[in-house]
Protein backbone atom coordinates (compact mmCIF):
# COMPACT_ATOMS: atom_id res chain seq x y z
CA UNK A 1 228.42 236.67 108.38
CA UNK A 2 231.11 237.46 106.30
CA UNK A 3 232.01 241.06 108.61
CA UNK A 4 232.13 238.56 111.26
CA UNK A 5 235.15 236.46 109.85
CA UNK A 6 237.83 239.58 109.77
CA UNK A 7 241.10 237.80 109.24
CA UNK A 8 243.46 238.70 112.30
CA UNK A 9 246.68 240.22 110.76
CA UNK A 10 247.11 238.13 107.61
CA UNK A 11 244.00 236.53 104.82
CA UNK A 12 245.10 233.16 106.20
CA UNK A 13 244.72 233.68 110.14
CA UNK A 14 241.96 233.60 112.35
CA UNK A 15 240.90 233.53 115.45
CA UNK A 16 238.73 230.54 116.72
CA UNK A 17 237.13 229.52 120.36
CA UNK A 18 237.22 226.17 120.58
CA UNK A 19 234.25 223.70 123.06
CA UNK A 20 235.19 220.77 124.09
CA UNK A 21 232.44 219.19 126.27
CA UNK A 22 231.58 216.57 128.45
CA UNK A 23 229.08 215.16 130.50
CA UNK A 24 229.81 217.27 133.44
CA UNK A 25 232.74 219.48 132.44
CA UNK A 26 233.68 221.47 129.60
CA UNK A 27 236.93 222.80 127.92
CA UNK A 28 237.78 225.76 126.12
CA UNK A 29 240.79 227.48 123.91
CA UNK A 30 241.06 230.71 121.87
CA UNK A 31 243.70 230.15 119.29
CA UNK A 32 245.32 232.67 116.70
CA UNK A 33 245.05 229.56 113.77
CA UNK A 34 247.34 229.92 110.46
CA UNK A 35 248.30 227.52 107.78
CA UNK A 36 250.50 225.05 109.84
CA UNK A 37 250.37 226.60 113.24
CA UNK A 38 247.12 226.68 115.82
CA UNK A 39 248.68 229.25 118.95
CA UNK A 40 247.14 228.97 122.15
CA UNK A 41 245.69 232.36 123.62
CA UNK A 42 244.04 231.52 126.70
CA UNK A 43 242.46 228.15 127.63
CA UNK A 44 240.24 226.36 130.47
CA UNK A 45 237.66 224.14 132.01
CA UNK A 46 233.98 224.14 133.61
CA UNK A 47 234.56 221.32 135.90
CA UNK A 48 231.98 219.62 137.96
CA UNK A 49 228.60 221.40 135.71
CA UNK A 50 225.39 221.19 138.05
CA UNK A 51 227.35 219.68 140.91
CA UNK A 52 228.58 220.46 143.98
CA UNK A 53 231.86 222.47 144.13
CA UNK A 54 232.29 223.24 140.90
CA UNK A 55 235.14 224.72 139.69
CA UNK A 56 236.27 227.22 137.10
CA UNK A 57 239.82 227.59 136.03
CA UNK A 58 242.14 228.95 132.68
CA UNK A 59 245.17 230.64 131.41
CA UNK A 60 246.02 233.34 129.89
CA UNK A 61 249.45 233.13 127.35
CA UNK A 62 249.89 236.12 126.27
CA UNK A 63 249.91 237.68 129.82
CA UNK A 64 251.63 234.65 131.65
CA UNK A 65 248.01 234.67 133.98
CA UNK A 66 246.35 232.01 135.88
CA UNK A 67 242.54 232.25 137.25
CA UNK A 68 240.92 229.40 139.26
CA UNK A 69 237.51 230.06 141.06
CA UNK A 70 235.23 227.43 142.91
CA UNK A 71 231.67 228.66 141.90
CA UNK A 72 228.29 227.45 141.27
CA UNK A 73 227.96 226.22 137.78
CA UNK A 74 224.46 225.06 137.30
CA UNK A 75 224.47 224.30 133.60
CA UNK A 76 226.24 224.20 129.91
CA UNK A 77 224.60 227.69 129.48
CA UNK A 78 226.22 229.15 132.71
CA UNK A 79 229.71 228.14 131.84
CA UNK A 80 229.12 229.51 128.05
CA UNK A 81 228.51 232.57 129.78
CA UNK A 82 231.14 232.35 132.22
CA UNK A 83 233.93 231.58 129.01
CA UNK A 84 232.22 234.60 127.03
CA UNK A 85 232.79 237.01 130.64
CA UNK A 86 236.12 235.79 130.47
CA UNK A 87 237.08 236.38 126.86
CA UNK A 88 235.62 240.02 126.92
CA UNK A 89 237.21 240.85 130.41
CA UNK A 90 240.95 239.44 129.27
CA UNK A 91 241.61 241.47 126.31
CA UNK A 92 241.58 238.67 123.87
CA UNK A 93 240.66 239.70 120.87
CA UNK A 94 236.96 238.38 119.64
CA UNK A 95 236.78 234.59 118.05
CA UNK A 96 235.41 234.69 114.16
CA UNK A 97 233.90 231.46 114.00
CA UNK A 98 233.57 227.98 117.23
CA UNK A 99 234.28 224.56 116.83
CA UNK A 100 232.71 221.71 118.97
CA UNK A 101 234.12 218.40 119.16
CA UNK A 102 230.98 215.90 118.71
CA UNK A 103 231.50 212.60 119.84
CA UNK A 104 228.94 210.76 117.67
CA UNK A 105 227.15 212.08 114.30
CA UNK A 106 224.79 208.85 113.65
CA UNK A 107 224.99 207.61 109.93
CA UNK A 108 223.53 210.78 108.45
CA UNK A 109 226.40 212.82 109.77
CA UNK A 110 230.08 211.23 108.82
CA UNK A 111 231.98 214.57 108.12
CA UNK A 112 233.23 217.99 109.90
CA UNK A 113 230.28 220.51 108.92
CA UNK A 114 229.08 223.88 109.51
CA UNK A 115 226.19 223.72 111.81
CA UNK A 116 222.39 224.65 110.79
CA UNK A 117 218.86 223.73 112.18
CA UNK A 118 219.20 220.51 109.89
CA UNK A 119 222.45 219.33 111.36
CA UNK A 120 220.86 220.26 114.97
CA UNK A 121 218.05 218.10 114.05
CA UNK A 122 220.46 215.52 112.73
CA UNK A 123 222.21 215.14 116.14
CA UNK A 124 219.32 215.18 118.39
CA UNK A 125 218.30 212.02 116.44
CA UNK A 126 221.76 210.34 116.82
CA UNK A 127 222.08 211.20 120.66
CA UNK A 128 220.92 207.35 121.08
CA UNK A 129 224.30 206.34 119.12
CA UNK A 130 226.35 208.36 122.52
CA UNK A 131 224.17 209.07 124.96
CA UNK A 132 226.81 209.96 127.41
CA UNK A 133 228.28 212.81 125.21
CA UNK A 134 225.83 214.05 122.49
CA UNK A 135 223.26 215.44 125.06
CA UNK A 136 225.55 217.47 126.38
CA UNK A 137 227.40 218.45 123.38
CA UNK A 138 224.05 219.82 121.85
CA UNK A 139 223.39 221.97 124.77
CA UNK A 140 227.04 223.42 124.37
CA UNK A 141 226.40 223.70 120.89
CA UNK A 142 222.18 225.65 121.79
CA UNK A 143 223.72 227.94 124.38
CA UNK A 144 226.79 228.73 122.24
CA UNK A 145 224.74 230.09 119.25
CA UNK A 146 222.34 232.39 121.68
CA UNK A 147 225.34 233.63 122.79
CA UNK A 148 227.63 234.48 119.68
CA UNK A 149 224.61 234.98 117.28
CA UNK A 150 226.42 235.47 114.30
CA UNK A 151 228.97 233.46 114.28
CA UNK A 152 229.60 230.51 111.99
CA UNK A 153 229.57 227.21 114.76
CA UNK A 154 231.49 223.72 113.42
CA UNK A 155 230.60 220.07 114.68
CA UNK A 156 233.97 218.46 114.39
CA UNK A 157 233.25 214.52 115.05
CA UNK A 158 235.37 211.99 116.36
CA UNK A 159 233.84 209.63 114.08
CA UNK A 160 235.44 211.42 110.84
CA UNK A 161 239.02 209.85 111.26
CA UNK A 162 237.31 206.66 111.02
CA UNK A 163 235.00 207.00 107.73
CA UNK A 164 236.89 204.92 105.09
CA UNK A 165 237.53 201.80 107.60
CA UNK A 166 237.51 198.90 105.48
CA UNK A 167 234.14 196.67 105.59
CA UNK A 168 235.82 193.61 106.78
CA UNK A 169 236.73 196.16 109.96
CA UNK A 170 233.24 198.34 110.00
CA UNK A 171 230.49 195.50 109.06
CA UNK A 172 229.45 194.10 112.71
CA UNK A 173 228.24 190.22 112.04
CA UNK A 174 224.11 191.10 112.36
CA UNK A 175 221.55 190.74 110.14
CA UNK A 176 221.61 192.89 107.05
CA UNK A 177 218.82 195.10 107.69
CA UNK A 178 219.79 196.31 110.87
CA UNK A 179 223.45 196.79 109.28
CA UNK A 180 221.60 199.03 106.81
CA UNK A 181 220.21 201.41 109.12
CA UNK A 182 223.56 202.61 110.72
CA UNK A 183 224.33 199.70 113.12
CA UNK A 184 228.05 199.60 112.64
CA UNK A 185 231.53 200.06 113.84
CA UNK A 186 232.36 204.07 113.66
CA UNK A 187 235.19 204.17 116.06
CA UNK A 188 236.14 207.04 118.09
CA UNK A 189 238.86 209.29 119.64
CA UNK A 190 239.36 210.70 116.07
CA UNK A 191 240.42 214.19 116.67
CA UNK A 192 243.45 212.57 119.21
CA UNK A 193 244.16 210.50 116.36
CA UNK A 194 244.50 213.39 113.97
CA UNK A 195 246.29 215.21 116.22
CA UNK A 196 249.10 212.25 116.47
CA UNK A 197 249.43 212.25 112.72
CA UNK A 198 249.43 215.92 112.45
CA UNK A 199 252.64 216.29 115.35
CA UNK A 200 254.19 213.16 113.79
CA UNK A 201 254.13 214.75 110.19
CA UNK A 202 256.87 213.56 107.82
CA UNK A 203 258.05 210.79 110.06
CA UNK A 204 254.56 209.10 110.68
CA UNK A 205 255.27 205.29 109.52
CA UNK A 206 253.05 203.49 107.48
CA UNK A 207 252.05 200.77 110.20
CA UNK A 208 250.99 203.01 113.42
CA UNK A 209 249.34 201.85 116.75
CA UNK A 210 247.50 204.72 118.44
CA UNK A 211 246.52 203.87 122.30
CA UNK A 212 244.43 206.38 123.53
CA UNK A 213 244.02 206.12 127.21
CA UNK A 214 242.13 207.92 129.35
CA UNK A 215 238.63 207.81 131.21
CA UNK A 216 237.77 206.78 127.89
CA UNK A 217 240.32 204.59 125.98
CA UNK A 218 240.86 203.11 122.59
CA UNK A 219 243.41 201.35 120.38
CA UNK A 220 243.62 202.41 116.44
CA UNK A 221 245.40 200.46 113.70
CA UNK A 222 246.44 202.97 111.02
CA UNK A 223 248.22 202.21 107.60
CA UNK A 224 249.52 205.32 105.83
CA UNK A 225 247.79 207.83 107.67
CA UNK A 226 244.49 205.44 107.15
CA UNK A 227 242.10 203.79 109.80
CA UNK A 228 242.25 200.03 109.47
CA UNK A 229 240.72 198.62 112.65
CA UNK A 230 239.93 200.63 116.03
CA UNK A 231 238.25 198.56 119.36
CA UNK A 232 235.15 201.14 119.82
CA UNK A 233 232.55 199.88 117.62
CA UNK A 234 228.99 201.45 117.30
CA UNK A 235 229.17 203.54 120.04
CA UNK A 236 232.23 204.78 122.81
CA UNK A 237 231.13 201.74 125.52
CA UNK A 238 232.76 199.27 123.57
CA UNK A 239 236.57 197.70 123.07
CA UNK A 240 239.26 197.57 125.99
CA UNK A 241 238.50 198.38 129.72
CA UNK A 242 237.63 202.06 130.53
CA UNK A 243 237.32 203.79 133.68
CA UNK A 244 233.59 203.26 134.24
CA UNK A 245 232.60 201.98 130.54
CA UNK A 246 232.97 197.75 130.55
CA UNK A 247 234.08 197.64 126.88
CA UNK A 248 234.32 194.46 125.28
CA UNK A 249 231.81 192.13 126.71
CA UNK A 250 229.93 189.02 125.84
CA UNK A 251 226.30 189.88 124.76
CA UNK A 252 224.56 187.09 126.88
CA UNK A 253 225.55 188.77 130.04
CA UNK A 254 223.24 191.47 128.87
CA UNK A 255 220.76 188.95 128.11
CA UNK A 256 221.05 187.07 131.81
CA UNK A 257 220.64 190.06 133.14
CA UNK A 258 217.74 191.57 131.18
CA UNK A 259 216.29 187.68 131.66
CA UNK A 260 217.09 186.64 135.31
CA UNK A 261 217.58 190.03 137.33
CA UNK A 262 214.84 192.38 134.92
CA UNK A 263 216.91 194.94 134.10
CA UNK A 264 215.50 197.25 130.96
CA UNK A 265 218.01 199.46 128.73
CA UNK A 266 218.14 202.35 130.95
CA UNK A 267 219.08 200.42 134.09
CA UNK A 268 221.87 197.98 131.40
CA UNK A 269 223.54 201.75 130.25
CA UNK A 270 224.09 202.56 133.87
CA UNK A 271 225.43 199.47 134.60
CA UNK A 272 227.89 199.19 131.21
CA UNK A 273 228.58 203.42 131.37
CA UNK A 274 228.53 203.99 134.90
CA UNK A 275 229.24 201.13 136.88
CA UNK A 276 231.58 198.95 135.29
CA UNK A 277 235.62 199.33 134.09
CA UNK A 278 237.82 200.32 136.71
CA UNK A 279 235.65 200.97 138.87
CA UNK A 280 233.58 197.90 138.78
CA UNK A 281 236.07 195.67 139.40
CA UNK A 282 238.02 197.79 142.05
CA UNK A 283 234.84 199.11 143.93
CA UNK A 284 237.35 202.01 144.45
CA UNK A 285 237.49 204.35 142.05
CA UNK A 286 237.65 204.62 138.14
CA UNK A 287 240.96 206.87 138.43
CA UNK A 288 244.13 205.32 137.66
CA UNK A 289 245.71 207.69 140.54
CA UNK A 290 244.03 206.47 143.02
CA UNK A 291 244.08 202.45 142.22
CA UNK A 292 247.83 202.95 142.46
CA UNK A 293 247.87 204.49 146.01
CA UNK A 294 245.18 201.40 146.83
CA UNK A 295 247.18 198.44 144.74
CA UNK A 296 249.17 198.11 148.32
CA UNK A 297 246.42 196.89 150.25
CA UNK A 298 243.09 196.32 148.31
CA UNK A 299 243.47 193.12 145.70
CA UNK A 300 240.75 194.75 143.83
CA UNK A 301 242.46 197.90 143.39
CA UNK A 302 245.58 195.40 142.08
CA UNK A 303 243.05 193.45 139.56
CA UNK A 304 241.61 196.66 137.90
CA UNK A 305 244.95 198.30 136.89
CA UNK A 306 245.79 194.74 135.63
CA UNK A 307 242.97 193.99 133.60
CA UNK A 308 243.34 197.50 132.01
CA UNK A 309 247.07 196.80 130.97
CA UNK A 310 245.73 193.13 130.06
CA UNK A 311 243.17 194.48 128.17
CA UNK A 312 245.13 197.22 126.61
CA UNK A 313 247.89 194.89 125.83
CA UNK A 314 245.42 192.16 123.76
CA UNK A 315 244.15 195.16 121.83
CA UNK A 316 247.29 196.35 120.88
CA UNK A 317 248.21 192.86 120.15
CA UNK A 318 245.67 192.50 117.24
CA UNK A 319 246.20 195.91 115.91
CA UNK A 320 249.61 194.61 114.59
CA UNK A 321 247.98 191.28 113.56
CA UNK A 322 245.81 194.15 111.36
CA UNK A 323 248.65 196.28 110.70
CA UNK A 324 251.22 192.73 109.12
CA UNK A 325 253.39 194.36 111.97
CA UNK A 326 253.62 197.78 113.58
CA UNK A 327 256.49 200.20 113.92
CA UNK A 328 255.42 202.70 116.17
CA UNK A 329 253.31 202.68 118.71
CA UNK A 330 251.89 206.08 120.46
CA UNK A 331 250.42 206.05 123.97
CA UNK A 332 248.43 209.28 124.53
CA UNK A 333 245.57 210.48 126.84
CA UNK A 334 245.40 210.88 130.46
CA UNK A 335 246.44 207.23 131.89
CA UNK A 336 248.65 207.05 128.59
CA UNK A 337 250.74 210.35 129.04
CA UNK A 338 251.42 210.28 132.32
CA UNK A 339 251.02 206.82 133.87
CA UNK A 340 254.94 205.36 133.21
CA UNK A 341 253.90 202.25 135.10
CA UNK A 342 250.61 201.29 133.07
CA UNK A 343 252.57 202.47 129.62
CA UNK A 344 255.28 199.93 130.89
CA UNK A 345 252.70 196.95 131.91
CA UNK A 346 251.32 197.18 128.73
CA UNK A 347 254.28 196.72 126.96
CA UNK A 348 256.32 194.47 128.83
CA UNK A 349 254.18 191.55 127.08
CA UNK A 350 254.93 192.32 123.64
CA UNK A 351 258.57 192.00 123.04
CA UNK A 352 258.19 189.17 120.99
CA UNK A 353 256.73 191.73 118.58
CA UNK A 354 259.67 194.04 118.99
CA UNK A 355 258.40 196.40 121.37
CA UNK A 356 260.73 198.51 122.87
CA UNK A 357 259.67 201.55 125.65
CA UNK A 358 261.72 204.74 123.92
CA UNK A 359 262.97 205.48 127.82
CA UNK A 360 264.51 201.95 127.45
CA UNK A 361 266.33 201.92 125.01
CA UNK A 362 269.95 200.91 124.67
CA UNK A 363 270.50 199.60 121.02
CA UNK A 364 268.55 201.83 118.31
CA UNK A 365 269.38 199.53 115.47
CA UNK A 366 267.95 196.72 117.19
CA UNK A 367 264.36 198.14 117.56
CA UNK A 368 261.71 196.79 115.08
CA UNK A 369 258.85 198.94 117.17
CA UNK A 370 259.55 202.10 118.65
CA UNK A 371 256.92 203.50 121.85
CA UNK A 372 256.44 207.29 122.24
CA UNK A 373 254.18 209.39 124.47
CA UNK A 374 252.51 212.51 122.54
CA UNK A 375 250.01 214.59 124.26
CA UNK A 376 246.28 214.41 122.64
CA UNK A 377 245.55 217.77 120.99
CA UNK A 378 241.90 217.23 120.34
CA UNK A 379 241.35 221.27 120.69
CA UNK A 380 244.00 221.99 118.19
CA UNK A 381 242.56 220.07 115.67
CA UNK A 382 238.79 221.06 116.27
CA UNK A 383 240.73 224.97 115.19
CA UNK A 384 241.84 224.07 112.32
CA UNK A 385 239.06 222.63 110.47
CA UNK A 386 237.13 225.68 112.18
CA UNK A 387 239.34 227.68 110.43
CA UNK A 388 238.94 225.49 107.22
CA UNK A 389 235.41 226.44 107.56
CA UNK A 390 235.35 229.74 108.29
CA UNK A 391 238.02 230.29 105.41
CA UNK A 392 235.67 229.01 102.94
CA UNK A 393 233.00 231.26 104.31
CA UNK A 394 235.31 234.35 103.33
CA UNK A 395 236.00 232.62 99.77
CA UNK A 396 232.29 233.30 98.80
C-alpha cells in the first residue's frame, strides 16, 4: 500500500477522489490536498442512479472543460465505473487514497477511520440508525474497493463533529437501558459544519449558529469551535422541517397511526422520509424552487415555505437560548445559499435578538449578530482527513 500513496510534488501533498453519495445520486472530486489548501481538479455527479433519465455531468479545472451526458445509470457500481472512465480518460493524474462521507456510524463507529472488513461489518449493522443514506453509502464504499483494489478507502461521518455534545444535549429522556445501547442524539451535517469553521478560521466567534438548509436541514449551536446542541437527534428524520423528512414531531401521531390506521415501521419511514416536509404539506413538491413559482396560487404551496422559515426560525431561536446569545449566524446548503427570500423569512423574526441580514446592513457598530451565507464544502473536508489518513499510512 505504501507504493500506492506517492506524494504528488511535495511529502505533504496528495491526491485524493472524494464519494459523496446519496440515495439516488452521487458526487465526486479529485483534489491536489496540502497542509491548508484542498484544490479542486475535476468534479461531478451521478444523478438520478437506477432511474429514468439519468444523468452524468463534471468539470474539468485544469482544462477549463465541461461534460454532461444523459445515460443509463443502473447502479452505485455503474457510476463508480463511469467516475474511474472519466479519471483515466481526462489526464488527471491517479488518486492515492478515497474518502466517503457516511452519514451515520451507529455507536460503535464515532470517528473518521480507515476502512476494513470490521468497519464494513460495523456499518451494515448501523444502516438501521440511516436507512436512507447508509445503504447506499456501503454500496459506494463495495464497488469502490473492487475497483481501486489497493487503495487505502476513509469513512468520514457526519456524526464526528458532534461526538463531545454535552449529556444534557445528547441523553434523549428514555429509559436507561435503551439509552445504553446507542439510542441517542448524534446530530448530523458534520462535515458542512467543519467546513464553516474551517473557511471562517481566525474570525470564527465563540457563540456560532450553523443553519444548514437543504433537502436535508439542520440547526447547530457551537461554542468555541464545539457542538453544544444540534435539532437532528438519533437519526437525520428528526428536528426542523425538511423537504420530504417531517422532523420534529409528536410521538403519539406515530402511535395513532400504528393503532387506528395499522401502519408497521416500514410503511411509518415512508410516511416520515418520503412523504412528509415540504412536500406533505404542499402536495407539490419538496423543492423550494418550485413552492415559490406555486406560492401565487396554491395556499399549500404558501404554508410549506412558511412552516419551513417558522420552523427554521424556532430552531435557531433556541440555539441562542443554548449558546447565552449568538454572534454569528451562517446559513449554508441548498435552500440556505441561494434562497434570499427564505434566508430573509427566517430572520425577519429575530431582531429582538440582534439579528441583522449582512446585505442589510447600514450601521456596523450597531449589530450584536451578524448573518452570512458560506457555501457547504462537505467534499473538501472528506480530502483532508483522507489525506490525514493516507499521510499516516506513509509515516509507517
Amino acid at each position: 500500500m505504501t507504493a500506492m500513496l506517492a506524494p504528488t510534488n511535495r511529502a505533504s501533498e496528495l491526491i485524493v477522489l472524494t464519494l459523496n453519495s446519496g440515495s439516488s445520486s452521487l458526487k465526486f472530486g479529485l483534489y491536489h490536498v496540502g497542509p491548508t489548501k484542498a484544490g479542486m481538479l475535476l468534479t461531478g455527479e451521478a444523478e438520478a442512479i437506477g432511474k429514468e433519465g439519468s444523468q452524468f455531468h463534471a468539470q474539468d479545472f485544469r482544462k477549463d472543460a465541461r461534460l454532461a451526458e444523459t445515460a443509463p445509470i443502473a447502479s452505485q457500481k455503474d457510476a463508480i465505473a463511469r467516475i474511474a472512465k472519466l479519471l483515466g480518460d481526462s489526464g488527471a493524474p491517479a488518486p492515492v487514497a478515497i474518502g466517503h462521507r457516511v452519514v451515520h456510524g451507529g455507536p460503535k463507529l464515532r470517528q473518521h477511520c480507515l476502512i476494513d472488513e470490521q468497519v464494513m461489518h460495523q456499518l451494515d449493522a448501523a444502516s438501521s440508525f440511516a436507512p436512507l443514506h447508509t445503504p447506499a453509502a456501503l454500496s459506494v464504499i463495495r464497488f469502490a474497493r473492487e475497483h481501486f483494489p489497493g487503495l487505502p478507502q476513509i469513512a468520514c461521518f457526519d456524526t464526528t463533529f458532534h461526538i463531545d455534545l454535552p449529556d444534557v444535549a445528547r441523553v434523549l429522556p428514555i429509559p436507561r437501558e435503551l439509552r445504553s445501547e446507542g439510542i441517542e442524539r448524534y446530530g448530523f451535517h458534520g462535515l458542512s459544519c467543519e467546513s464553516i469553521l474551517h473557511q471562517l478560521g481566525d474570525d470564527t466567534p465563540g457563540r456560532l449558529i450553523i443553519a444548514h438548509l437543504g433537502n436535508g436541514a439542520s440547526v447547530t449551536a457551537v461554542r468555541n469551535g464545539k457542538s453544544m446542541d444540534t435539532s437532528m437527534g438519533l437519526t437525520p428524520s428528526g428536528g426542523v422541517v425538511m423537504g420530504t423528512r417531517s422532523g420534529e414531531l409528536d410521538p403519539g401521531v406515530l402511535i395513532y397511526l400504528m393503532r387506528e390506521k395499522q401502519l408497521d415501521a416500514a410503511m411509518l419511514e415512508d410516511m416520515i422520509d418520503h412523504r412528509s416536509g415540504l412536500l406533505g404539506i404542499s402536495g407539490i413538491s419538496s423543492d423550494m424552487r418550485r413552492l415559490h413559482e406555486a406560492a401565487s396560487t396554491s395556499v399549500d404551496a404558501r404554508l410549506s415555505i412558511d412552516m419551513f422559515c417558522y420552523s427554521v426560525r424556532k430552531q435557531i431561536a433556541a440555539m441562542i437560548a443554548v449558546l447565552g446569545g449568538a454572534d454569528l449566524i451562517v446559513f449554508t446548503g441548498g435552500i440556505g445559499e441561494n434562497d434570499r427570500k427564505v434566508r430573509g423569512a427566517i430572520c425577519s423574526g429575530l431582531e429582538w435578538a440582534g439579528v441583522v441580514l449582512e446585505e442589510e446592513r447600514d450601521d456596523c457598530s450597531t449589530r450584536r449578530c451578524r448573518v452570512r451565507v458560506l457555501a457547504s464544502l462537505e467534499d473538501d473536508q472528506i480530502a483532508r482527513h483522507t489525506r490525514a489518513f493516507a499521510l499516516r499510512g506513509l509515516s509507517r
